[in-house]
C-alpha atoms as a PDB file:
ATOM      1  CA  UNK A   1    -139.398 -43.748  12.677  1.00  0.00           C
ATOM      2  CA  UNK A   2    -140.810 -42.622   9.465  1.00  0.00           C
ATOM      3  CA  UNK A   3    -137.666 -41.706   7.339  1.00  0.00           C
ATOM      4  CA  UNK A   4    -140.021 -39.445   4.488  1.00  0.00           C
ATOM      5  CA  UNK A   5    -139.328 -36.032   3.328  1.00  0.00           C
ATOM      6  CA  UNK A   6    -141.846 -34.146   5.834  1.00  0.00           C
ATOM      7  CA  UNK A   7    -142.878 -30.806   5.004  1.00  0.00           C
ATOM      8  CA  UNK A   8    -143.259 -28.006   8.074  1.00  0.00           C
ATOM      9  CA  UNK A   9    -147.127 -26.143   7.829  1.00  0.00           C
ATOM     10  CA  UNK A  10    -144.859 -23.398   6.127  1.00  0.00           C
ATOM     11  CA  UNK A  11    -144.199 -25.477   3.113  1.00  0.00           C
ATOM     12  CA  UNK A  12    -140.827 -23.956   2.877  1.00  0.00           C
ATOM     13  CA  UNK A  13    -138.997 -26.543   4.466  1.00  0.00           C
ATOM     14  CA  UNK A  14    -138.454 -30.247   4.003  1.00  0.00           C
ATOM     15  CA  UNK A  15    -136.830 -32.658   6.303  1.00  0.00           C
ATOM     16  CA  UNK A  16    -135.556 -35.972   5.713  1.00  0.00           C
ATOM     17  CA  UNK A  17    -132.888 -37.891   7.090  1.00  0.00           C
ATOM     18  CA  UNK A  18    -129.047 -37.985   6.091  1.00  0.00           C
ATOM     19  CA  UNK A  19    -127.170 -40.310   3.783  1.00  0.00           C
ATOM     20  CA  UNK A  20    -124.038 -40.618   2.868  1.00  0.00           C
ATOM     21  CA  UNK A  21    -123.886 -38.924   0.549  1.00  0.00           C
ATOM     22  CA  UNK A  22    -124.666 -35.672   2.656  1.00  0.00           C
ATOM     23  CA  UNK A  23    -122.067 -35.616   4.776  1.00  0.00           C
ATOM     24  CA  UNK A  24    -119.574 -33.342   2.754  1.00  0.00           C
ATOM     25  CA  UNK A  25    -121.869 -30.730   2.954  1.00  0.00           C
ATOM     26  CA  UNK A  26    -123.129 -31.553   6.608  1.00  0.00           C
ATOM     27  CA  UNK A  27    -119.779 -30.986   7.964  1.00  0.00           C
ATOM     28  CA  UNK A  28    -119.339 -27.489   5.620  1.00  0.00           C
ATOM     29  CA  UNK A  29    -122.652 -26.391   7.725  1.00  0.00           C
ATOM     30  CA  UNK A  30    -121.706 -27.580  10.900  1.00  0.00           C
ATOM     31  CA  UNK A  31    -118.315 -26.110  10.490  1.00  0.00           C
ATOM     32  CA  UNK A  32    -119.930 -22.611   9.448  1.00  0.00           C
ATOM     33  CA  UNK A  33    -122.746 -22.272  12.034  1.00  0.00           C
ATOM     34  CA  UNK A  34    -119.963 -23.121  14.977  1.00  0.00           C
ATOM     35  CA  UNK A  35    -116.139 -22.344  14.222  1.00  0.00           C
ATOM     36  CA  UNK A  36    -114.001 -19.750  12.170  1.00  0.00           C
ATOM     37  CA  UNK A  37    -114.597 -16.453  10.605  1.00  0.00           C
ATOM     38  CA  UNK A  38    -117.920 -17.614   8.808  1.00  0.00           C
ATOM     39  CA  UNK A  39    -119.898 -18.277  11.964  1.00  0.00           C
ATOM     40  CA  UNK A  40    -119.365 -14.922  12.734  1.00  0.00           C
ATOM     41  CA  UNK A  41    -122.460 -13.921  10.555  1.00  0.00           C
ATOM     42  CA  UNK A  42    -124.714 -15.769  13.228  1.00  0.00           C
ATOM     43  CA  UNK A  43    -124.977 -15.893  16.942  1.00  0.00           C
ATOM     44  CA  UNK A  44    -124.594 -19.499  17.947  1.00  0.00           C
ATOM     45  CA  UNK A  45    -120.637 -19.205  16.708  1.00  0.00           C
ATOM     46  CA  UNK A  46    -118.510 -20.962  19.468  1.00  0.00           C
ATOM     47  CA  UNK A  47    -115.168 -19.710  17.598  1.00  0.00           C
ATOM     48  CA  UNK A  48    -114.291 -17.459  20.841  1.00  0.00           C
ATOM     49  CA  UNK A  49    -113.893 -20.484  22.944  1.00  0.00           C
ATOM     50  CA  UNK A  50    -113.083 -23.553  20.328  1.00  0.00           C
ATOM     51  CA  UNK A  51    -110.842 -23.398  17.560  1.00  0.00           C
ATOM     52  CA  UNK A  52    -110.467 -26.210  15.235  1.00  0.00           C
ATOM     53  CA  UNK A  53    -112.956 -28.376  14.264  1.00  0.00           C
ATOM     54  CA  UNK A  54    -116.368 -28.657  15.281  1.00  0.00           C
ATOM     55  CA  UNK A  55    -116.913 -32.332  14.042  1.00  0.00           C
ATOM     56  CA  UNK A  56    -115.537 -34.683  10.651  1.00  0.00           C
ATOM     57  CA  UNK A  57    -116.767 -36.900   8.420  1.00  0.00           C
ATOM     58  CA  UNK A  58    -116.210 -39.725  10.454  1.00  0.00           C
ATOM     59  CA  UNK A  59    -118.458 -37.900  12.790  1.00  0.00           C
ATOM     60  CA  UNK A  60    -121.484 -37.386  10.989  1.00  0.00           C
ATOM     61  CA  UNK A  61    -121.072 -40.674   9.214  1.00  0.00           C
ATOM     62  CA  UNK A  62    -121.131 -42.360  12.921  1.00  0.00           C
ATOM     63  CA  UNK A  63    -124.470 -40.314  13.703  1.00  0.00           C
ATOM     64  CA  UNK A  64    -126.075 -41.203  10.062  1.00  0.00           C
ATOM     65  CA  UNK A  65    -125.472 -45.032  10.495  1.00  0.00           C
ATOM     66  CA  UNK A  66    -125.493 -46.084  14.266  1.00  0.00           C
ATOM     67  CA  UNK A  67    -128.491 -47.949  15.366  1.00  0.00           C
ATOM     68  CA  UNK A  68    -131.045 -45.471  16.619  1.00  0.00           C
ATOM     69  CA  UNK A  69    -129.738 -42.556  15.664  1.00  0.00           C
ATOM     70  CA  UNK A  70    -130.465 -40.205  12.642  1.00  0.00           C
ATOM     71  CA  UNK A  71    -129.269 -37.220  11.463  1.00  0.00           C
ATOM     72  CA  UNK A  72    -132.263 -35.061   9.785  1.00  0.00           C
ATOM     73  CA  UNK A  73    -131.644 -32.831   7.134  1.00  0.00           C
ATOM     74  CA  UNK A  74    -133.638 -29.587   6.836  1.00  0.00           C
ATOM     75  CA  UNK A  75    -133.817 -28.284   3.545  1.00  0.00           C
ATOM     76  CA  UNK A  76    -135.291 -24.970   1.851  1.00  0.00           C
ATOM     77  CA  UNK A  77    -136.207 -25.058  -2.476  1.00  0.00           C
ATOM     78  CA  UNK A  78    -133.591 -28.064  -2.787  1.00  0.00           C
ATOM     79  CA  UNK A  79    -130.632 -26.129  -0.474  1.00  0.00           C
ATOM     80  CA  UNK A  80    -129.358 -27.493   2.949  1.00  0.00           C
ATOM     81  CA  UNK A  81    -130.278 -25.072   5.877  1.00  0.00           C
ATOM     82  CA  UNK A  82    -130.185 -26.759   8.649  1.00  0.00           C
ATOM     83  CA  UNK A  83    -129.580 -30.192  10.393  1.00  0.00           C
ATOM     84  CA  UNK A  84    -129.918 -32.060  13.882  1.00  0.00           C
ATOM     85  CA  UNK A  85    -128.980 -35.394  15.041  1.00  0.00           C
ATOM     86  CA  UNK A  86    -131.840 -37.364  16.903  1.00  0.00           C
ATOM     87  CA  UNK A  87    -131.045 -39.899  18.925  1.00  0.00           C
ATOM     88  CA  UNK A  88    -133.348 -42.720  20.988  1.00  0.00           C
ATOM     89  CA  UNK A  89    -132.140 -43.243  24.643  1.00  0.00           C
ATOM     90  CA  UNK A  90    -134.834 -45.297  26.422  1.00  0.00           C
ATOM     91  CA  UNK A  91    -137.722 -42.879  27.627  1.00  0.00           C
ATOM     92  CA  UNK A  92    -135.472 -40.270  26.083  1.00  0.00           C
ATOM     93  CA  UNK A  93    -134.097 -38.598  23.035  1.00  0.00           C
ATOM     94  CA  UNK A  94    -130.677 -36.537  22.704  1.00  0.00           C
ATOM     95  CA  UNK A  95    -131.043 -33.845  20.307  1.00  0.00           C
ATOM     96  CA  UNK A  96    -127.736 -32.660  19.175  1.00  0.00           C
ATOM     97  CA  UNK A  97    -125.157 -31.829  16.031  1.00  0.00           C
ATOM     98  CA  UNK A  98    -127.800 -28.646  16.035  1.00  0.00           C
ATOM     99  CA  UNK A  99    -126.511 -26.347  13.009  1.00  0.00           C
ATOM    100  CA  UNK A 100    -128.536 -23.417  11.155  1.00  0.00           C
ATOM    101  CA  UNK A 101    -126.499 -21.366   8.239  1.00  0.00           C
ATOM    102  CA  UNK A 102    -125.556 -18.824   9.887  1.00  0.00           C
ATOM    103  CA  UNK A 103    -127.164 -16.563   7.180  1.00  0.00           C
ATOM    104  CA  UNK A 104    -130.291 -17.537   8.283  1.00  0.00           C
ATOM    105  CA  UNK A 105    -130.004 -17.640  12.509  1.00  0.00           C
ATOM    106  CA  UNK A 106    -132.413 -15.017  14.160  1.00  0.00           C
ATOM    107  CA  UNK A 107    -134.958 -15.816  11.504  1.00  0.00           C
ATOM    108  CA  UNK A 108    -136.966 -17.993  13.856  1.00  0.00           C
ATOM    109  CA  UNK A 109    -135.918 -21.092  12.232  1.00  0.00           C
ATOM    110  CA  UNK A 110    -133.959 -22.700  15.100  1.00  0.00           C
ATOM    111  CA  UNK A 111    -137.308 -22.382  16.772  1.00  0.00           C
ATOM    112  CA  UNK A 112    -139.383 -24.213  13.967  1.00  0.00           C
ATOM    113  CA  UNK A 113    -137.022 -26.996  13.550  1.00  0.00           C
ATOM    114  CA  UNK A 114    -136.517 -27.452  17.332  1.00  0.00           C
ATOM    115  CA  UNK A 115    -140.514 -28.434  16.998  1.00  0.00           C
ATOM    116  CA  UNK A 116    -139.899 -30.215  14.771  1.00  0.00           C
ATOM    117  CA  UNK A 117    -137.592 -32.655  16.116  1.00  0.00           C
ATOM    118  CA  UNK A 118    -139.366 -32.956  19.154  1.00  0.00           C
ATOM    119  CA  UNK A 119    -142.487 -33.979  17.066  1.00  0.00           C
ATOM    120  CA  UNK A 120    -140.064 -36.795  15.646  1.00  0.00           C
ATOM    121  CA  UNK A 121    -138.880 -38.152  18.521  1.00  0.00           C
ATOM    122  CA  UNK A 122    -142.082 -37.898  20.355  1.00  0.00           C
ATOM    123  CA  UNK A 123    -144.230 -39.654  17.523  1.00  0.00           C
ATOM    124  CA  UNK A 124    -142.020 -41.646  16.047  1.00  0.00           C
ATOM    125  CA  UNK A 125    -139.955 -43.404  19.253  1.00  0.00           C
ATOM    126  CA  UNK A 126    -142.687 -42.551  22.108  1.00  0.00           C
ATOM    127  CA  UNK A 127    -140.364 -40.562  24.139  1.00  0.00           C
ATOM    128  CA  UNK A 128    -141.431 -38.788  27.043  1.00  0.00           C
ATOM    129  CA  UNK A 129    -138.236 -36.082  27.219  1.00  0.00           C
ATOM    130  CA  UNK A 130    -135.803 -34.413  25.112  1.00  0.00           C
ATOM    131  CA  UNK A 131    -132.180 -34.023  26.438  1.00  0.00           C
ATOM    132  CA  UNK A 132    -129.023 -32.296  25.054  1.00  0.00           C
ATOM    133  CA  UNK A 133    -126.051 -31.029  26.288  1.00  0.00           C
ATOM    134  CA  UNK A 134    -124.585 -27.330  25.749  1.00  0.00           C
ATOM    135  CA  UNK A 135    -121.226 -25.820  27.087  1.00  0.00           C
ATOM    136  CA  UNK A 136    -122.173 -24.255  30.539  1.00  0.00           C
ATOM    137  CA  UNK A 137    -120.500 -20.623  29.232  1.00  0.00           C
ATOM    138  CA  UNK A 138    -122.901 -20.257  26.120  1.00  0.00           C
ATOM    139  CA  UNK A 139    -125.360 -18.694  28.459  1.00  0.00           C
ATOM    140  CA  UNK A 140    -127.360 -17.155  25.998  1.00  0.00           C
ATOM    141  CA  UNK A 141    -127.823 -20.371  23.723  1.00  0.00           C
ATOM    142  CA  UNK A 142    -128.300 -21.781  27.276  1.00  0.00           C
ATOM    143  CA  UNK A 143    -131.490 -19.171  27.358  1.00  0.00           C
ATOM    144  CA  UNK A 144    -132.603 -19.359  23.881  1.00  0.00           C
ATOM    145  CA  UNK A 145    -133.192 -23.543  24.886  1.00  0.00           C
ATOM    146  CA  UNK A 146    -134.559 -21.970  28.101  1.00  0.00           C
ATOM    147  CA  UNK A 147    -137.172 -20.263  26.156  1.00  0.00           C
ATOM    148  CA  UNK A 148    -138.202 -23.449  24.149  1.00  0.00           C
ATOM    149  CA  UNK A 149    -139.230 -25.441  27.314  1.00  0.00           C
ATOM    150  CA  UNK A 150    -135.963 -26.445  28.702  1.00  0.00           C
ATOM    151  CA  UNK A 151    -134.817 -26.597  31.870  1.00  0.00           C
ATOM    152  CA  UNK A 152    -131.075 -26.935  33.684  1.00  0.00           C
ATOM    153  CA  UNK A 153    -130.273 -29.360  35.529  1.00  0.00           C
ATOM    154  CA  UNK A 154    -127.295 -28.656  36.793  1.00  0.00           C
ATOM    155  CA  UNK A 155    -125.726 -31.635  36.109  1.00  0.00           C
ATOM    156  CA  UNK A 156    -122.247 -31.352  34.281  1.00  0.00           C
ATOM    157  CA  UNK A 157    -119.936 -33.385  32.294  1.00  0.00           C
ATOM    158  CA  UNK A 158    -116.295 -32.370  32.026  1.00  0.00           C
ATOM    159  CA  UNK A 159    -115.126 -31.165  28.759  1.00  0.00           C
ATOM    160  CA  UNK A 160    -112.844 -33.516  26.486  1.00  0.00           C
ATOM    161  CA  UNK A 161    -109.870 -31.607  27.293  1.00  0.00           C
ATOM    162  CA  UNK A 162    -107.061 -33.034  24.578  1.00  0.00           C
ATOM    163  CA  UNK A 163    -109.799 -34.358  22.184  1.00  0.00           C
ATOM    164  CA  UNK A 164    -108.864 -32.296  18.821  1.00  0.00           C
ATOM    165  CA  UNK A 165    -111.893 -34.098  17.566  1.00  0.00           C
ATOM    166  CA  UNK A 166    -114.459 -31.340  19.446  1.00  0.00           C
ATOM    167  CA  UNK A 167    -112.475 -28.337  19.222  1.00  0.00           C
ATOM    168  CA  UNK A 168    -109.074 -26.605  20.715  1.00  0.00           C
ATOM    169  CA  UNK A 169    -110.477 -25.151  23.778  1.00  0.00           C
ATOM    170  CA  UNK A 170    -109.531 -21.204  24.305  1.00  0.00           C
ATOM    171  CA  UNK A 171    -110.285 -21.515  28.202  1.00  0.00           C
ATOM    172  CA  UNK A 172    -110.160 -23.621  30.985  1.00  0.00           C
ATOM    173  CA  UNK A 173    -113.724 -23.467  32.354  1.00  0.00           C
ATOM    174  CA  UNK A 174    -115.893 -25.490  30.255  1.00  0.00           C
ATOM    175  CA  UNK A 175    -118.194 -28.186  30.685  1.00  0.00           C
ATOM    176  CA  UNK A 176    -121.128 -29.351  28.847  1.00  0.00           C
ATOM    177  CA  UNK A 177    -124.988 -29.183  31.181  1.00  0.00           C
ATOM    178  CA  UNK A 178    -127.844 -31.427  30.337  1.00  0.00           C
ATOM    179  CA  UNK A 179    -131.243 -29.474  29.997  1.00  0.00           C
ATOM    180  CA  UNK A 180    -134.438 -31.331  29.877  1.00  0.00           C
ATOM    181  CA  UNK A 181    -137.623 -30.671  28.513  1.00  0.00           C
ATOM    182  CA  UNK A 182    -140.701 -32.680  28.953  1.00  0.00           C
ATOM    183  CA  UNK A 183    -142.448 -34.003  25.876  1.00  0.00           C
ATOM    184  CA  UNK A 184    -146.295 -33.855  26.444  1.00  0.00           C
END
């Protein structure tokens, strides 16, 4: 897959894929857009059912160098505004590690970047669908994906219950759903 800077038709953003040496501030804008007082400013804030950390360096650093997996930056005049991890899974890619400042969420660029990623995957691995998982409660993330072309499936994974890596759940009813969208 093509690893350039890529400009959106806007010319206002730039995307590229992680290094190392992004991952300091990757994790700073994953934090803010999910968990703690800061995410607050945006609507995709999980911090009223996770505390704690939302990933680590050793996280990011996993999705920047595994095999098949990237981590694209999206940046705006030189700043970091966004990022999502991309990764190939046979016929499939998992979109995921989704984070927008949360300054900037509502602004329709969730929606542009979204587009953006599937463009990736579709052109650059010949993928045929786009998966990713959300926690079943976030029902109106759930419909914001809805609203992009994805669909529920119904099909659940148990939350990692005891793994302070993903959070400090505040309730006992979560589980992460796989939607699906169909890449034409």
């Amino acid at each position: 897959m093509d690893t350039a800077d890529r400009t959106a038709g806007t010319g206002e953003l730039s995307y590229r894929d992680a290094t190392e040496d992004d991952i300091g501030p990757l994790v700073a804008l994953i934090e803010s857009a999910y968990r703690g007082d800061s995410s607050r400013a945006g609507w995709t804030t999980e911090a009223d059912i996770l505390h704690g950390s939302r990933t680590d360096h050793d996280g990011v650093r996993a999705v920047i160098t595994t095999p098949g997996s990237r981590l694209v930056t999206v940046e705006r005049d030189g700043d970091l505004v966004a990022c999502c991890q991309l990764e190939h899974r046979g016929e499939a890619a998992y979109f995921g590690m989704f984070a927008v400042s949360p300054a900037l969420q509502g602004s329709g660029l969730g929606k542009q970047i979204i587009a953006e990623a599937e463009h990736l995957a579709r052109t650059g691995w010949g993928v045929r669908e786009m998966h990713m998982t959300v926690i079943s409660v976030r029902e109106e993330l759930i419909a914001f994906y809805e609203r992009r072309g994805y669909r529920r499936t119904g099909e659940l994974t148990p939350f990692p219950y005891g793994d302070e890596r993903v959070g400090l759940p505040q309730r006992d009813d979560l589980a992460f759903e796989l939607l699906v969208k169909e890449l034409a």
